[in-house]
Protein backbone atom coordinates (compact mmCIF):
# COMPACT_ATOMS: atom_id res chain seq x y z
CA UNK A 1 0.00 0.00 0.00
CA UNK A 2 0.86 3.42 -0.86
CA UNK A 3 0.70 6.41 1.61
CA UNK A 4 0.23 9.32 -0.59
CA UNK A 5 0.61 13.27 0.29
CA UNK A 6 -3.34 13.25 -0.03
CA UNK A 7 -3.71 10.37 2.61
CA UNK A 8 -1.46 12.32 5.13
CA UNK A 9 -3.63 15.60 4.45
CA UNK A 10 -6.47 13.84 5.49
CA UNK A 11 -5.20 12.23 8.81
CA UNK A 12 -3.77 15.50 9.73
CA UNK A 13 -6.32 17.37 8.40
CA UNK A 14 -8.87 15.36 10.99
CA UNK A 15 -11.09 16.38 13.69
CA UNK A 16 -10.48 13.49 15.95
CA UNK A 17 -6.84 13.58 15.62
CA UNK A 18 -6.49 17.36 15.92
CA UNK A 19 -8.45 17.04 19.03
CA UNK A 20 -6.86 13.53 20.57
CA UNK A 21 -2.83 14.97 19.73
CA UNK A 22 -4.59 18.66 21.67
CA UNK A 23 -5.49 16.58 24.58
CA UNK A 24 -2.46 14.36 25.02
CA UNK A 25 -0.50 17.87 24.66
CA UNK A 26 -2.47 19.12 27.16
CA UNK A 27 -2.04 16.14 29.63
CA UNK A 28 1.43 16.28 28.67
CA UNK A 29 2.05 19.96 29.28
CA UNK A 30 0.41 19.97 32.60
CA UNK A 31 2.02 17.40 33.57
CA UNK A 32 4.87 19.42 35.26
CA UNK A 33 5.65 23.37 35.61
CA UNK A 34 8.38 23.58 33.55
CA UNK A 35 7.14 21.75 30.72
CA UNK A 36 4.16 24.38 30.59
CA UNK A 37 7.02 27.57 30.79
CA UNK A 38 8.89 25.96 27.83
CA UNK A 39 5.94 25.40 25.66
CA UNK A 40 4.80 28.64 26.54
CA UNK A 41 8.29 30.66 25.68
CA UNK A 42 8.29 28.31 22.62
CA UNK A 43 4.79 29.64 21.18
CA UNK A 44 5.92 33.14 21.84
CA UNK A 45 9.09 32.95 20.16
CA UNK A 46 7.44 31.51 17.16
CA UNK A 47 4.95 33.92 17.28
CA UNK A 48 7.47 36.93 17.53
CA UNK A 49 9.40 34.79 14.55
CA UNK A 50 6.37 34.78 11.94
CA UNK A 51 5.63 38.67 12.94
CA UNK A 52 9.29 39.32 12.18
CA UNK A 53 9.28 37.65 8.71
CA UNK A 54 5.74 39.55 7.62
């Protein structure tokens, strides 16, 4: 079986995996305090990043 650029759209594309890899994020992040400060300073840097390059 092939696994096409279509087929990978679609998986990541879905509303039952967006929401089950949010959650298991979530669970993960909250997990412990410093995992929520890194995810946190690595959103804003990206953020900051993408306003840079506009």
């Amino acid at each position: 079986m092939l696994i096409t650029e279509e087929d990978v759209e679609q998986v990541i594309t879905a509303r039952v995996v967006l929401d089950g890899l949010r959650d298991k994020l979530r669970i993960t992040v909250n997990l412990e305090d410093r995992y929520r400060v890194l995810s946190l300073v690595t959103a804003r840097m990206a953020i900051q990043d993408s306003c840079w390059m506009l």
